[in-house]
C-alpha atoms as a PDB file:
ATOM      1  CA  UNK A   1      20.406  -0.916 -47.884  1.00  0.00           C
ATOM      2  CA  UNK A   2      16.792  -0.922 -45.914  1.00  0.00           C
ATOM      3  CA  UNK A   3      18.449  -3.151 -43.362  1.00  0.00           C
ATOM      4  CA  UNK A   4      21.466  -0.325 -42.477  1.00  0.00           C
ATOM      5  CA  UNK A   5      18.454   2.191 -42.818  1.00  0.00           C
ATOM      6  CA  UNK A   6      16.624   0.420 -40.010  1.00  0.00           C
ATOM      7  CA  UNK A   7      19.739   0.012 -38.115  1.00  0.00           C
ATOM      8  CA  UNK A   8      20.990   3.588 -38.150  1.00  0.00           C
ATOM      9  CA  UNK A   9      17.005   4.550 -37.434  1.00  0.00           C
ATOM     10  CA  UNK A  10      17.041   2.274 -34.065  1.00  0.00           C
ATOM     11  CA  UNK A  11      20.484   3.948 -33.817  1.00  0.00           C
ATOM     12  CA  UNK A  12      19.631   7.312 -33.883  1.00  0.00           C
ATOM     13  CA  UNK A  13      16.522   6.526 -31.563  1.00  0.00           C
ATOM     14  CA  UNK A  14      18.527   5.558 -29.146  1.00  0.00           C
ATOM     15  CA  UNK A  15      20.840   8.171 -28.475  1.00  0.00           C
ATOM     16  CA  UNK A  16      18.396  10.598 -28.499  1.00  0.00           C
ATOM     17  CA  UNK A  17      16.490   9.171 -25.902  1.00  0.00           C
ATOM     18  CA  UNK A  18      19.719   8.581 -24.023  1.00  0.00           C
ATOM     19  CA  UNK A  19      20.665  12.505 -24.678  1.00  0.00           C
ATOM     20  CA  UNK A  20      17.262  13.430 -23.083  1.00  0.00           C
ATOM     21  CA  UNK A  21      18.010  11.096 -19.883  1.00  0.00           C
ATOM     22  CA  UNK A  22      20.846  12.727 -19.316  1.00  0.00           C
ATOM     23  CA  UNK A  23      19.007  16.355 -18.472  1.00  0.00           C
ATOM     24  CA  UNK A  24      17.949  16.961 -15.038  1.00  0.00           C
ATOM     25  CA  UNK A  25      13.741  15.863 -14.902  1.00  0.00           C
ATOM     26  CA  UNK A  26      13.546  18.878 -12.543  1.00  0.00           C
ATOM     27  CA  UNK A  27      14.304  21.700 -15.198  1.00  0.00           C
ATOM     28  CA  UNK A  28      11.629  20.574 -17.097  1.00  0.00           C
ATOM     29  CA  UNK A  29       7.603  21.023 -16.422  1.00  0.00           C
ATOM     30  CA  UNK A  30       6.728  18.436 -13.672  1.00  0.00           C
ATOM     31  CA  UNK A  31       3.207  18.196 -15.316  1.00  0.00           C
ATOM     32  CA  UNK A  32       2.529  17.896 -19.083  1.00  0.00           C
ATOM     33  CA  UNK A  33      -0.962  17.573 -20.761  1.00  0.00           C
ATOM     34  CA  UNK A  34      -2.423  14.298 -22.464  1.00  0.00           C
ATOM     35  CA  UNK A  35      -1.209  11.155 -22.005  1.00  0.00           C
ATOM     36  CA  UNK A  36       2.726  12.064 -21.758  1.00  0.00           C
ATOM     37  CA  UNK A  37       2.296  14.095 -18.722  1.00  0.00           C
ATOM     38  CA  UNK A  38      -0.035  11.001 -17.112  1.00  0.00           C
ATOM     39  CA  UNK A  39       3.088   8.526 -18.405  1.00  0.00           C
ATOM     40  CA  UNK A  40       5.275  10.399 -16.478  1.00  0.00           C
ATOM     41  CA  UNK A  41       3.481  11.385 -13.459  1.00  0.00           C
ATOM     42  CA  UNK A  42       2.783   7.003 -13.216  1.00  0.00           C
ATOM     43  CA  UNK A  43       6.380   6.223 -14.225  1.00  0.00           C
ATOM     44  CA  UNK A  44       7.771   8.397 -11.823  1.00  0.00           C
ATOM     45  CA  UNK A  45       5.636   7.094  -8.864  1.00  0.00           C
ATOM     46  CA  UNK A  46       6.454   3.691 -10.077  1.00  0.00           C
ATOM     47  CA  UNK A  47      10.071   4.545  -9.856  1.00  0.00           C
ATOM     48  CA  UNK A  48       9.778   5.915  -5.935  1.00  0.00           C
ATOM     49  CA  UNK A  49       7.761   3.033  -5.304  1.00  0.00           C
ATOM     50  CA  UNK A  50      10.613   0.376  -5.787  1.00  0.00           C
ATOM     51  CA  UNK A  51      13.289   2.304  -4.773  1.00  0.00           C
ATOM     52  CA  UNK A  52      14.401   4.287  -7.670  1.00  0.00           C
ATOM     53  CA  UNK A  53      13.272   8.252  -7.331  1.00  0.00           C
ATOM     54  CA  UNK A  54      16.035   9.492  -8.256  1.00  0.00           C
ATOM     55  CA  UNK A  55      15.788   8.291 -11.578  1.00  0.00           C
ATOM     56  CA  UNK A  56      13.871  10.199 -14.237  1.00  0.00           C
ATOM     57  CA  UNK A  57      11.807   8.479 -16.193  1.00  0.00           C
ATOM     58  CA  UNK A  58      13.150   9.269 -19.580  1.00  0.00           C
ATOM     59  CA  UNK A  59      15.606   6.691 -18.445  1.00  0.00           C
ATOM     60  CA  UNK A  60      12.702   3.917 -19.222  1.00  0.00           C
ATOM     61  CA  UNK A  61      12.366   4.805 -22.692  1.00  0.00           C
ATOM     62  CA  UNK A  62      16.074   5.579 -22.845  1.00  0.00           C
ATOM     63  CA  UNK A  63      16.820   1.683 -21.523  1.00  0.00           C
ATOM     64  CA  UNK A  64      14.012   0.117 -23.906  1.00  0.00           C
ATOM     65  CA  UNK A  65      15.473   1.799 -27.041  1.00  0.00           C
ATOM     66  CA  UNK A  66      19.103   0.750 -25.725  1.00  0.00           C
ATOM     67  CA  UNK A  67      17.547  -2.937 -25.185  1.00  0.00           C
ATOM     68  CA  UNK A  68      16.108  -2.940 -28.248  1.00  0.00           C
ATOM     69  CA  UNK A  69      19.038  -1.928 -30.527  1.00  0.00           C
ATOM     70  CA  UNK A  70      21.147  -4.955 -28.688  1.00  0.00           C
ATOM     71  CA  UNK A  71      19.151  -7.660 -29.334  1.00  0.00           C
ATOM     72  CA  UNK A  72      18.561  -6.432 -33.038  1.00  0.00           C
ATOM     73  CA  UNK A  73      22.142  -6.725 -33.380  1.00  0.00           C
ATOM     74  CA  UNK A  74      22.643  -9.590 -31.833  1.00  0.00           C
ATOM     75  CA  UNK A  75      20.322 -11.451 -33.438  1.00  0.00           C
ATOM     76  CA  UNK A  76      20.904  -9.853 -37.088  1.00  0.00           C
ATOM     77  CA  UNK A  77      24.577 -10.561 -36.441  1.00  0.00           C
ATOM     78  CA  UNK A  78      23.709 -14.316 -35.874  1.00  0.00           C
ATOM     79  CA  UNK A  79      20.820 -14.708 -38.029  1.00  0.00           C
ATOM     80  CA  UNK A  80      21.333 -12.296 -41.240  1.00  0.00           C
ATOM     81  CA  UNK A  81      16.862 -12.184 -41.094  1.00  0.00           C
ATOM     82  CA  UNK A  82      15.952  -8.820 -40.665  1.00  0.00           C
ATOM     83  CA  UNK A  83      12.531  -9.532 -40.104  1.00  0.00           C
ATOM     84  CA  UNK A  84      13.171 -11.833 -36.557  1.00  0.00           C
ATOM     85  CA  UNK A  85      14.907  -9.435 -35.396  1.00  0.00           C
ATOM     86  CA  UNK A  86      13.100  -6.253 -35.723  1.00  0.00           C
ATOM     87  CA  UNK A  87      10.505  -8.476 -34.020  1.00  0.00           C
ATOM     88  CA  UNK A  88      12.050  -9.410 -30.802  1.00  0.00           C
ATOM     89  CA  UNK A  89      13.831  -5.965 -30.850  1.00  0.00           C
ATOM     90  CA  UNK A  90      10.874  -4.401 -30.582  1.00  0.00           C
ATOM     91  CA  UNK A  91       9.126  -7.149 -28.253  1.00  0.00           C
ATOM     92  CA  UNK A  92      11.997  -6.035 -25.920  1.00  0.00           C
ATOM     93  CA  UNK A  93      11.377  -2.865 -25.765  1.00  0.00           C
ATOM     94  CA  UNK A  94       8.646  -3.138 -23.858  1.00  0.00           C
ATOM     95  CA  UNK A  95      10.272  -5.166 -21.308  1.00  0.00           C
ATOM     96  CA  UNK A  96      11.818  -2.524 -18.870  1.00  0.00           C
ATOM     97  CA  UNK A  97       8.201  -0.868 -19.055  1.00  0.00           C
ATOM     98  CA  UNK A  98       6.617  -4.197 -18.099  1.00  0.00           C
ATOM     99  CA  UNK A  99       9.094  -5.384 -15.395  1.00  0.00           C
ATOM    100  CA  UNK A 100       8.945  -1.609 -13.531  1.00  0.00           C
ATOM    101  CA  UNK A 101       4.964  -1.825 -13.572  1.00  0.00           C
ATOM    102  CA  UNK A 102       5.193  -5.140 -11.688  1.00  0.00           C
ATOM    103  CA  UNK A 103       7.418  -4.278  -9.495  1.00  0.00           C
ATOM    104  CA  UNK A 104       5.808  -1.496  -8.412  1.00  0.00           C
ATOM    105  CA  UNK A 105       3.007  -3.682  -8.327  1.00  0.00           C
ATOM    106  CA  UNK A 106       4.021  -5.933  -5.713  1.00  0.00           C
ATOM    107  CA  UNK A 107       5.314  -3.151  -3.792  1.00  0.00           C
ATOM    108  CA  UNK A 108       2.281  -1.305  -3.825  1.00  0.00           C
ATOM    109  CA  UNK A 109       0.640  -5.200  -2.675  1.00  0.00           C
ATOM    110  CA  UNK A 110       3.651  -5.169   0.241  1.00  0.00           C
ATOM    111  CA  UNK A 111       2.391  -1.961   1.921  1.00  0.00           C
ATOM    112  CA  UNK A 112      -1.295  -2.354   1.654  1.00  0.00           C
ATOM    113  CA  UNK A 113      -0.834  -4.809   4.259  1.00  0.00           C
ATOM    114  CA  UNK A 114       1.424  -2.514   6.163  1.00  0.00           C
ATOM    115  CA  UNK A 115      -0.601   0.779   5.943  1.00  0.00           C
ATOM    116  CA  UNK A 116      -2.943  -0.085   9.007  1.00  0.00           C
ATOM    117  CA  UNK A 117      -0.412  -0.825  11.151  1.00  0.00           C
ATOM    118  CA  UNK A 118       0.870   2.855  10.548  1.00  0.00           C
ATOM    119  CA  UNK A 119      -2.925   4.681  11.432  1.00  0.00           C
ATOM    120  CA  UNK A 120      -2.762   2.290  14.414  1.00  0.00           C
ATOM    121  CA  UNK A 121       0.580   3.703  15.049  1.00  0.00           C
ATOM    122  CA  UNK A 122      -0.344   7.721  14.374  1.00  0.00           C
ATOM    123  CA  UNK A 123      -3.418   6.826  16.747  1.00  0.00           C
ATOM    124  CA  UNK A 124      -1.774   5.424  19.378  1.00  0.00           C
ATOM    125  CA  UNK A 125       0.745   8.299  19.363  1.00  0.00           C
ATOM    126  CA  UNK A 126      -1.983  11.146  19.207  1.00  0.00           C
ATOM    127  CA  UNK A 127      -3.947   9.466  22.083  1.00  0.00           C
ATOM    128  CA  UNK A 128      -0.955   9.309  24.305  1.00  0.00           C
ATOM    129  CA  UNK A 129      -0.657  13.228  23.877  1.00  0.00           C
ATOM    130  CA  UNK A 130       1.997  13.508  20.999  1.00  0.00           C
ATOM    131  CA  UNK A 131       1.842  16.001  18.435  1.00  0.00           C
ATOM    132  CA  UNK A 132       0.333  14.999  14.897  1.00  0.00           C
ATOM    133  CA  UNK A 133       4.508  15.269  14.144  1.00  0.00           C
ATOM    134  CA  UNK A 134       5.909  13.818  16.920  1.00  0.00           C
ATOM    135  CA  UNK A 135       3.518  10.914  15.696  1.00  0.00           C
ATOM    136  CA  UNK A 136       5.053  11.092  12.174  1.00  0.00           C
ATOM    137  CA  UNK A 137       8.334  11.002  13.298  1.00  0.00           C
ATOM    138  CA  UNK A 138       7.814   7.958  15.840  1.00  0.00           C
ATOM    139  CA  UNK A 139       6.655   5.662  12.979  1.00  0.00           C
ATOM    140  CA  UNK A 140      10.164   6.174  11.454  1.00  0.00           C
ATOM    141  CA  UNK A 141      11.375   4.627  14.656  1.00  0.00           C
ATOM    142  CA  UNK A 142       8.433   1.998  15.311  1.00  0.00           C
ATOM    143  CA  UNK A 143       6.933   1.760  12.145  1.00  0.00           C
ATOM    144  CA  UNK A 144       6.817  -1.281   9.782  1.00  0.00           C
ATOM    145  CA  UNK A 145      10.082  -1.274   8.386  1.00  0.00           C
ATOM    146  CA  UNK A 146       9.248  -0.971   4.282  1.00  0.00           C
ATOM    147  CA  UNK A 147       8.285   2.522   5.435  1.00  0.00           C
ATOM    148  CA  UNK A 148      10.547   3.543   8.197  1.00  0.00           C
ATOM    149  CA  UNK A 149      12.839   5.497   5.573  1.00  0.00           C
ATOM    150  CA  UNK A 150       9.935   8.054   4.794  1.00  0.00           C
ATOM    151  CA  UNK A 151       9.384   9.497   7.508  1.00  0.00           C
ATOM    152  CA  UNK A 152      12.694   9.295   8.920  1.00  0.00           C
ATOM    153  CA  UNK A 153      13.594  11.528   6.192  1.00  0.00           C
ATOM    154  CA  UNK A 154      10.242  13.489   7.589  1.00  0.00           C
ATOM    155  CA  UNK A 155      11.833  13.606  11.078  1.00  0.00           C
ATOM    156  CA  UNK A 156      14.607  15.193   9.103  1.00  0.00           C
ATOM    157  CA  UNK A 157      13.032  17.993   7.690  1.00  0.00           C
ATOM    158  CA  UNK A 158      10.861  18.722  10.029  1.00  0.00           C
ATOM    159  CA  UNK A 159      14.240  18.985  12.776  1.00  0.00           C
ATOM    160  CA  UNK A 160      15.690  21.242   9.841  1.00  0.00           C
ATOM    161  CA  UNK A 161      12.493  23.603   8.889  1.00  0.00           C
ATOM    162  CA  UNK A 162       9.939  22.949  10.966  1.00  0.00           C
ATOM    163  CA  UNK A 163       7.364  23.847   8.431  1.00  0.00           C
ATOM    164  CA  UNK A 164       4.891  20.638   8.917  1.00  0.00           C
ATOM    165  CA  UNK A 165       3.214  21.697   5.469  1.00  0.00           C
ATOM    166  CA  UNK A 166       6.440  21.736   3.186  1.00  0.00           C
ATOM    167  CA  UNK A 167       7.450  18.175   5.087  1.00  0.00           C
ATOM    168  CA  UNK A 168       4.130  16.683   4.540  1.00  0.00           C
ATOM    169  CA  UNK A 169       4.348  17.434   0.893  1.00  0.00           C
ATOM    170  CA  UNK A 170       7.732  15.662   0.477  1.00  0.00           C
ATOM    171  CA  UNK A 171       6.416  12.883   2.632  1.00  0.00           C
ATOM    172  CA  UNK A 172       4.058  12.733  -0.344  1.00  0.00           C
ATOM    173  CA  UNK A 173       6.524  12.602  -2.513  1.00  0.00           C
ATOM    174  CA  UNK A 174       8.513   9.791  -1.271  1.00  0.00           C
ATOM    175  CA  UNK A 175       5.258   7.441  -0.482  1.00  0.00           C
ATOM    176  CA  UNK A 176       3.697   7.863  -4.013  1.00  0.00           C
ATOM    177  CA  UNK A 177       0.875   6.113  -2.706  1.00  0.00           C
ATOM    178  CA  UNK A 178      -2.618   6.881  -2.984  1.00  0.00           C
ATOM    179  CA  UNK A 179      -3.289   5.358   0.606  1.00  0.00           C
ATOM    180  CA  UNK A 180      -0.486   7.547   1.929  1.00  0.00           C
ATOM    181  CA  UNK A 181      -1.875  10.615   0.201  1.00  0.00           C
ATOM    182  CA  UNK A 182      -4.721  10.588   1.851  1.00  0.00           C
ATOM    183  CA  UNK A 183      -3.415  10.025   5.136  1.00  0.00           C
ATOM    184  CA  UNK A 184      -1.013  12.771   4.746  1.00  0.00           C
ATOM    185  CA  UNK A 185      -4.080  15.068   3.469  1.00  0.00           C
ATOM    186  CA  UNK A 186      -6.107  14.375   6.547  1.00  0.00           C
ATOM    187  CA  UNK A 187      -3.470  15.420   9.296  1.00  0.00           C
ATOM    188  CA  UNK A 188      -2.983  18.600   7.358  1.00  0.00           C
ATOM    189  CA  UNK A 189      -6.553  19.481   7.407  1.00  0.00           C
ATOM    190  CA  UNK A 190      -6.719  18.438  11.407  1.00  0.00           C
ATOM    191  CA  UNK A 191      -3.341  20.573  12.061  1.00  0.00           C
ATOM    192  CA  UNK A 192      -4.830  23.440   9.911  1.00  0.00           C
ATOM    193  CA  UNK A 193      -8.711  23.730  10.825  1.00  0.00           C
ATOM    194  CA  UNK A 194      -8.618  21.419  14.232  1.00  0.00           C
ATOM    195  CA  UNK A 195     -11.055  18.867  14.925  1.00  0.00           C
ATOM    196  CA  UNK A 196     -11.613  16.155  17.609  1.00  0.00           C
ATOM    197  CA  UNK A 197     -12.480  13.594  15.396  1.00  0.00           C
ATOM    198  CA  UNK A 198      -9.287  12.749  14.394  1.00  0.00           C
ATOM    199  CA  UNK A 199      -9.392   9.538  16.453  1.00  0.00           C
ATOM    200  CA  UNK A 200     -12.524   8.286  15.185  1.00  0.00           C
ATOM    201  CA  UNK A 201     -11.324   8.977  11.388  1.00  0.00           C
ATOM    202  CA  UNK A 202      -8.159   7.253  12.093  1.00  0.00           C
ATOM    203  CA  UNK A 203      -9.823   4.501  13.388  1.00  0.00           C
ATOM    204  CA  UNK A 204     -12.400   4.368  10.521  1.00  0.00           C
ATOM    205  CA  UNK A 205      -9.572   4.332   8.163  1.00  0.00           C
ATOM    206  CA  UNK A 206      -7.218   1.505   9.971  1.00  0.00           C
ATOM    207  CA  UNK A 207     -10.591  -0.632   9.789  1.00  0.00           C
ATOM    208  CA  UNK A 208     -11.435   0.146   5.806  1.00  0.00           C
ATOM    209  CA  UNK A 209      -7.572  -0.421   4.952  1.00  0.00           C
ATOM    210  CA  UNK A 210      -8.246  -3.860   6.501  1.00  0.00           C
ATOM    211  CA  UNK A 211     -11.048  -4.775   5.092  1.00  0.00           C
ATOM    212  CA  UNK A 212      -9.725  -4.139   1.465  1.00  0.00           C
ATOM    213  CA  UNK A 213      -6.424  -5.675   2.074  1.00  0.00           C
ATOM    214  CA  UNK A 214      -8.285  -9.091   3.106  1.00  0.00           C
ATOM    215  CA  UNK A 215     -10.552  -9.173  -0.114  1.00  0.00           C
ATOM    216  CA  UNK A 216      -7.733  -7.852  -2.533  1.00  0.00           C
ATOM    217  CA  UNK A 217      -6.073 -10.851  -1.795  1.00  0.00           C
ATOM    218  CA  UNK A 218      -8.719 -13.065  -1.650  1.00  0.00           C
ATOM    219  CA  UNK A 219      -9.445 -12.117  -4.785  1.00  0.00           C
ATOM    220  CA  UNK A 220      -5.796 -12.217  -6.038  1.00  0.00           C
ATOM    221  CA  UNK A 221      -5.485 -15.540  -4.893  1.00  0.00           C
ATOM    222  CA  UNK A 222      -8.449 -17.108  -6.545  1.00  0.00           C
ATOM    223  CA  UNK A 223      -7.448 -15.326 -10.063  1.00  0.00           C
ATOM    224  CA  UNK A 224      -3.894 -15.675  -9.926  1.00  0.00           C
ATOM    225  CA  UNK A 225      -3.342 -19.572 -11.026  1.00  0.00           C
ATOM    226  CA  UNK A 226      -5.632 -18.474 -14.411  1.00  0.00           C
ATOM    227  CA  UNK A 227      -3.730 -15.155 -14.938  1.00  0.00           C
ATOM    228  CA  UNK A 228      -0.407 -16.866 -14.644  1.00  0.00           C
ATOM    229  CA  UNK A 229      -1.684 -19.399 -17.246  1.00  0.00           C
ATOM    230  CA  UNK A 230      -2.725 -16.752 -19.473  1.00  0.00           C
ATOM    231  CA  UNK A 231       0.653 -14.744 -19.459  1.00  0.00           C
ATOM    232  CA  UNK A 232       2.283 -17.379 -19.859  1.00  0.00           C
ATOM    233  CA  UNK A 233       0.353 -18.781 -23.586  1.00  0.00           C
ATOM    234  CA  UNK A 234       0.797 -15.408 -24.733  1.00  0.00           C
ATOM    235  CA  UNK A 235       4.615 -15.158 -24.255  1.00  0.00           C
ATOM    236  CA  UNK A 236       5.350 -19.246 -25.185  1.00  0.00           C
ATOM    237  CA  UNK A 237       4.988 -18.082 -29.050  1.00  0.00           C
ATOM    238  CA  UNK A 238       7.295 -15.738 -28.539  1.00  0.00           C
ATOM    239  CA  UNK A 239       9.948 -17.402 -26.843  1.00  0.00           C
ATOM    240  CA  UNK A 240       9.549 -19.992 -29.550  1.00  0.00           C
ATOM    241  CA  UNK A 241      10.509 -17.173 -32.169  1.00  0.00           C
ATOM    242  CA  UNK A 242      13.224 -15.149 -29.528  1.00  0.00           C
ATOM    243  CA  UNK A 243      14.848 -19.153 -29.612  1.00  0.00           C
ATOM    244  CA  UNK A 244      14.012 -19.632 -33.411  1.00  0.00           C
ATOM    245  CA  UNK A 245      15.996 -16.433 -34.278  1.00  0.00           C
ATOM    246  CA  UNK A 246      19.186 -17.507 -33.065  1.00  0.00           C
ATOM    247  CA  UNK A 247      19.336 -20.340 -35.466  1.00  0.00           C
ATOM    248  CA  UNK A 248      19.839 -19.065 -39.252  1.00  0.00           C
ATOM    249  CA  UNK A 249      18.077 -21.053 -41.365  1.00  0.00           C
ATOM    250  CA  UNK A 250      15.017 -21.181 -39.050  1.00  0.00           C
ATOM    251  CA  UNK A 251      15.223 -17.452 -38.910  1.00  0.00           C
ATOM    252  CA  UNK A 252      15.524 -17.305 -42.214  1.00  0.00           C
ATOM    253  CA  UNK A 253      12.220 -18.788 -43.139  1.00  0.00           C
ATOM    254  CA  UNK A 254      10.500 -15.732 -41.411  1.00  0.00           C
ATOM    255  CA  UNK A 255      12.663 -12.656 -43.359  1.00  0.00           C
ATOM    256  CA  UNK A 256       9.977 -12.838 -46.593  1.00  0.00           C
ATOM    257  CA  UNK A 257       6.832 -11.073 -46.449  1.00  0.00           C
ATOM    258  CA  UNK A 258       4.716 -13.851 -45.636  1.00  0.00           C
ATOM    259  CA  UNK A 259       6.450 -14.160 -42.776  1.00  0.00           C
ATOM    260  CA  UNK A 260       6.201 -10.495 -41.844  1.00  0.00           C
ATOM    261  CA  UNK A 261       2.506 -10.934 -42.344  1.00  0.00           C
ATOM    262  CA  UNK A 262       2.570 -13.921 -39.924  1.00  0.00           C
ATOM    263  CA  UNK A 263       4.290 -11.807 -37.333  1.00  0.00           C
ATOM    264  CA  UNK A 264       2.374  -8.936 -37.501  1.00  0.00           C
ATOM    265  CA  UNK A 265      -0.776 -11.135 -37.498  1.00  0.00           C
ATOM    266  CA  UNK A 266       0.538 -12.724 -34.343  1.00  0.00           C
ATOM    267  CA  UNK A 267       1.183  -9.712 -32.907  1.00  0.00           C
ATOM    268  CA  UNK A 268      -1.969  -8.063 -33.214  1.00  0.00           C
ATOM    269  CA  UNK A 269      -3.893 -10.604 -32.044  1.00  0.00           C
ATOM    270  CA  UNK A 270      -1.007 -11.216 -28.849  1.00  0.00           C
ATOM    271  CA  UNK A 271      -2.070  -7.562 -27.960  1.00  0.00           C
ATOM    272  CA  UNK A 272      -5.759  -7.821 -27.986  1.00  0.00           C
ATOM    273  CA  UNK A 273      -5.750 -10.990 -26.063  1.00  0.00           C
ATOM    274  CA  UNK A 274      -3.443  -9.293 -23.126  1.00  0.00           C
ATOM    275  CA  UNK A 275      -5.871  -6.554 -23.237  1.00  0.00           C
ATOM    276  CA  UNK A 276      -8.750  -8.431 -22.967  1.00  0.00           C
ATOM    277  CA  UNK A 277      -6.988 -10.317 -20.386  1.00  0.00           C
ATOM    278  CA  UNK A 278      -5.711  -7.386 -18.499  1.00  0.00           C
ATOM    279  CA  UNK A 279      -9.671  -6.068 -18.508  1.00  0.00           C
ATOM    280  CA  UNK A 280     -11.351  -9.271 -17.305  1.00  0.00           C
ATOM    281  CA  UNK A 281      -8.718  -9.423 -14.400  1.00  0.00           C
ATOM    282  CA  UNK A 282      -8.461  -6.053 -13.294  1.00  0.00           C
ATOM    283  CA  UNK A 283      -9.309  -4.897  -9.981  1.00  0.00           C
ATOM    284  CA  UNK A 284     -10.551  -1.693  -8.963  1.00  0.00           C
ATOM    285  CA  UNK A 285      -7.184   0.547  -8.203  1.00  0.00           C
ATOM    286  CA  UNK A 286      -6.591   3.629  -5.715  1.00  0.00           C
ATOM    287  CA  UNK A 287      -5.646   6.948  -8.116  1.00  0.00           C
ATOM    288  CA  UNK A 288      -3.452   9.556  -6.708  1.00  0.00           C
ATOM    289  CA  UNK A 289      -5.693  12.616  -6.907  1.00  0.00           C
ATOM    290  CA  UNK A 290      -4.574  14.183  -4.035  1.00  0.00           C
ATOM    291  CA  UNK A 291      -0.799  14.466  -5.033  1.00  0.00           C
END
């Protein structure tokens, strides 16, 4: 009885959240308070980021829960332990989460090397007597190619409105990236109060961009054998258990309350050692504030 409790529960979850992917993310508030509205704001640059912004990003939660529900009845169906597979159920939720923030991660790592190149290119254009958006629109056609797309779709609404404000606040849209908000946010200022410095802060900004890029991955490099090393002893109990649960009388040995304790145990301590892990390795990280 508690195990077709749980599995109409997970059920019901998982339609809903499916139900509320299916409404359009623009009729609703684009900001919330708290931590949702932060969740989404971050999930939905994340999605841009790797190609997916037309996706809203109930559809993360909406996957997870559908994920989730699978492998619950998969492994119930094979196993009969209830226990093992609520477990891994629920570790698999938080899969779609995890694999979308490191995408977006290495993305985000991709154009930091690129986003010099494109000052150099919006410097080069102003100095040679273009426009501040005949310069936008050239790096669609001589830009680095990861962000050619972005402003060609800038070229495009600027050819169909003309409004460089509106256009620049799209081009925000599509970058969702802190270094290209605050490129975008000083050409508006030098288009709306003038200025003949423009030059000089371009160049200043080319040379910073640089000079972070090279230490990120300096950094990156040196840390990334231990972090590795450290993922991957936090997920090899896991697998152990994910591979344990698809034999039955393995499985079995874990669907008492002992071995619900053990789990849970496991789990706790699993999540305080990939936070502590996550907070010794962290590097400082550009915000969006200017979005």
């Amino acid at each position: 009885m508690i195990q077709g409790a749980l599995l109409g529960l997970l059920l019901g979850l998982g339609l809903l959240l499916i139900w509320r992917a299916c409404w359009d993310a623009e009729s609703r508030p684009s900001r919330a308070d708290g931590r949702l509205g932060s969740w989404r704001e971050r999930t939905r640059d994340d999605l841009v980021q790797i190609g997916l912004g037309t996706v809203p990003p109930a559809a993360v939660p909406a996957l997870s829960a559908g994920a989730a529900l699978v492998v619950f009845v998969t492994l119930w169906s094979i196993s009969s332990a209830l226990v093992p597979s609520a477990a891994m159920s629920i570790g698999t939720a938080i899969l779609p989460t995890i694999l979308l923030r490191a995408a977006a991660r290495r993305r985000r790592t991709e154009l930091r090397e690129v986003w010099p190149e494109v000052v150099d290119h919006i410097n080069s254009a102003v100095r040679a007597g273009m426009s501040l958006p005949e310069a936008l629109v050239q790096v669609g056609q001589r830009g680095p190619e990861p962000l050619r797309p972005a402003f060609v779709e800038f070229a495009r609404d600027y050819q169909a409105s003309g409004d460089f404000g509106s256009c620049l606040d799209r081009l925000k849209i599509r970058l969702a990236d802190p270094v290209g908000d605050r490129i975008v946010e000083a050409l508006r200022i030098t288009r709306d109060v003038g200025g003949t410095d423009l030059g000089v802060l371009l160049r200043t900004l080319s040379s910073f961009l640089r000079e972070d890029a090279r230490t990120r991955a300096e950094l990156e490099a040196r840390q990334s054998w231990t972090v590795n090393a450290a993922r991957l002893a936090l997920a090899a109990p896991w697998l152990v258990l994910a591979l344990m649960s698809t034999r039955p009388q393995a499985a079995q040995a874990y669907d008492s309350r002992e071995g619900l304790l053990m789990i849970l145990i496991g789990a706790a301590v699993s999540l305080l050692a990939y936070r502590v892990m996550l907070r010794i390795a962290r590097l400082p990280q550009d915000e969006r504030v200017l979005r």
